[in-house]
Protein backbone atom coordinates (compact mmCIF):
# COMPACT_ATOMS: atom_id res chain seq x y z
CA UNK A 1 104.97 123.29 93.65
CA UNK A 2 101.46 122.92 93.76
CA UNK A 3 98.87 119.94 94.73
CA UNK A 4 96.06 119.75 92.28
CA UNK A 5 93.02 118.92 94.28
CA UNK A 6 90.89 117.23 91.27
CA UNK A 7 87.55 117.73 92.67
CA UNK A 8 85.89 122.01 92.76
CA UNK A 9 84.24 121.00 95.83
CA UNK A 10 86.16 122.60 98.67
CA UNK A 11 85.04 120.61 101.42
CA UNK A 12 85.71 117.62 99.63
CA UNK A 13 89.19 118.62 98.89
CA UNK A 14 90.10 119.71 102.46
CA UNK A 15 88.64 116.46 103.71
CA UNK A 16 91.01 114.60 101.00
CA UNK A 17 94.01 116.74 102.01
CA UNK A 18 93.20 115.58 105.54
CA UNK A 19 92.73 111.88 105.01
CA UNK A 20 96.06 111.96 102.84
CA UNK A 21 97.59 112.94 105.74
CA UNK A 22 96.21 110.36 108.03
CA UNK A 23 97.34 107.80 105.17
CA UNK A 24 100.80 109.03 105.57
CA UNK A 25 101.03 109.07 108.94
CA UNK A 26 99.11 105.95 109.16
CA UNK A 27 101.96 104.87 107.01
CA UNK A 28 104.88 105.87 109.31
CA UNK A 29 103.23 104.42 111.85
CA UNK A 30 103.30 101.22 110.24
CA UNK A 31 107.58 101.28 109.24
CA UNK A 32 108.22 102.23 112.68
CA UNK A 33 105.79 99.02 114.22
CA UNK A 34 108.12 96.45 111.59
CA UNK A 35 111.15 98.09 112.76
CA UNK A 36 110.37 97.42 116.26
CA UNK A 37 109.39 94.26 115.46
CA UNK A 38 112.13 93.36 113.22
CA UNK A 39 114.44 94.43 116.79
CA UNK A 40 112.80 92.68 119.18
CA UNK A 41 111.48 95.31 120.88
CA UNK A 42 107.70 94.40 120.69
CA UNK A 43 106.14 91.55 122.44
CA UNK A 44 103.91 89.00 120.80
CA UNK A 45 100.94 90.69 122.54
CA UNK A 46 101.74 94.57 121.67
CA UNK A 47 102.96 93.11 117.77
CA UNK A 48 99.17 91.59 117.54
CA UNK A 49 97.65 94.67 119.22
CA UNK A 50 99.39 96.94 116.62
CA UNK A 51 99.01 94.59 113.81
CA UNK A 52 94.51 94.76 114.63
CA UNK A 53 94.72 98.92 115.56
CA UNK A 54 96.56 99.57 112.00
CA UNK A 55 94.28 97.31 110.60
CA UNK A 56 91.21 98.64 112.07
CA UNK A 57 92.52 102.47 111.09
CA UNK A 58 92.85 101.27 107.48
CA UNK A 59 89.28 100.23 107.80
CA UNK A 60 88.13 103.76 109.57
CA UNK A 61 89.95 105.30 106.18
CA UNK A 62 88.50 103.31 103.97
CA UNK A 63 84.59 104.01 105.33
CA UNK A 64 85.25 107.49 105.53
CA UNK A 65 86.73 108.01 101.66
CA UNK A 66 83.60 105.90 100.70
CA UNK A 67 80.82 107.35 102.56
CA UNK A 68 81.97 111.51 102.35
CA UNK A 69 82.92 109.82 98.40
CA UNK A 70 86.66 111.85 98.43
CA UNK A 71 88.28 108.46 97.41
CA UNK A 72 89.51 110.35 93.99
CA UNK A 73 90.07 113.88 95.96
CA UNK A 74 92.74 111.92 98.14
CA UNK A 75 94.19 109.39 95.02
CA UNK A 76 94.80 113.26 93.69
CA UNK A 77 96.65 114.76 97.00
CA UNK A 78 98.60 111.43 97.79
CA UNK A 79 99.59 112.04 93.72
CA UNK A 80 100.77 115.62 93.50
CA UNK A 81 102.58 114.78 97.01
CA UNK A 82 104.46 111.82 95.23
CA UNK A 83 105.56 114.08 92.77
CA UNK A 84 107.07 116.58 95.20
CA UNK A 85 109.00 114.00 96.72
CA UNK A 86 109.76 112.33 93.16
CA UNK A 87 111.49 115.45 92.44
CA UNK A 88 113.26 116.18 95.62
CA UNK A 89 114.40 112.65 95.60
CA UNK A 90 115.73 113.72 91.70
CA UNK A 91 117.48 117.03 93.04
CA UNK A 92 118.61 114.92 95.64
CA UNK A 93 120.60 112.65 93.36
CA UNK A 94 120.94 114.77 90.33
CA UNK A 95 122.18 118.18 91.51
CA UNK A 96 121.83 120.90 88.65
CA UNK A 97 124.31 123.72 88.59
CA UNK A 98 122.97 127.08 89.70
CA UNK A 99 122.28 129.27 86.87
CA UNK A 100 123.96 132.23 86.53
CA UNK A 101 122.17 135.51 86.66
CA UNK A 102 123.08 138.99 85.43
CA UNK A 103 123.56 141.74 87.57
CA UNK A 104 121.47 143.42 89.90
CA UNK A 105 119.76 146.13 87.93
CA UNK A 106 118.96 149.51 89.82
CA UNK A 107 115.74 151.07 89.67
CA UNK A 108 115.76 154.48 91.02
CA UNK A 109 112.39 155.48 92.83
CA UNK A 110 111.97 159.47 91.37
């Protein structure tokens, strides 16, 4: 499976593979702090410290897509990655039956 990078800049498109991945991350981050929250194991003071660095990183992301202007070259990774984990979410739950294939045909090398 391929990601389509939509913009034929290269730099632009690294840079948007890059900041997709400091999205997701970003984005793990962010489960794991609710979990911990939703247990107990966070204090006010650490929940509210969290809370402002997660905010303040969505800010840092946000100035970065707008001023290097990859907002559409990472819409376009975080899009083709979706769809890889649409479909392994679909294989997942809908298995297919392997397909059945012939057999092996012999080429000899003379």
């Amino acid at each position: 499976m391929n990601i389509e990078i939509a913009d034929g800049d290269l730099k632009s498109g690294v840079l948007g593979l890059v900041v997709a991945l400091v999205e997701i991350v970003k984005e793990a981050l962010r489960l794991q702090a609710l979990k911990r929250m939703e247990n107990g194991a966070l204090s006010e003071q650490e929940v509210e410290r969290l809370g402002s660095a997660l905010m303040d990183l969505d800010t840092v992301i946000d100035r970065i897509k707008t001023e290097m202007g990859i907002a559409a070259s990472v819409k376009a990774v975080r899009d083709g990655l979706d769809k890889i984990v649409d479909q392994a979410i679909d294989d997942i739950l809908n298995p297919r039956p392997l397909e059945k294939v012939g057999p092996m045909q012999h080429h000899d090398s003379k």
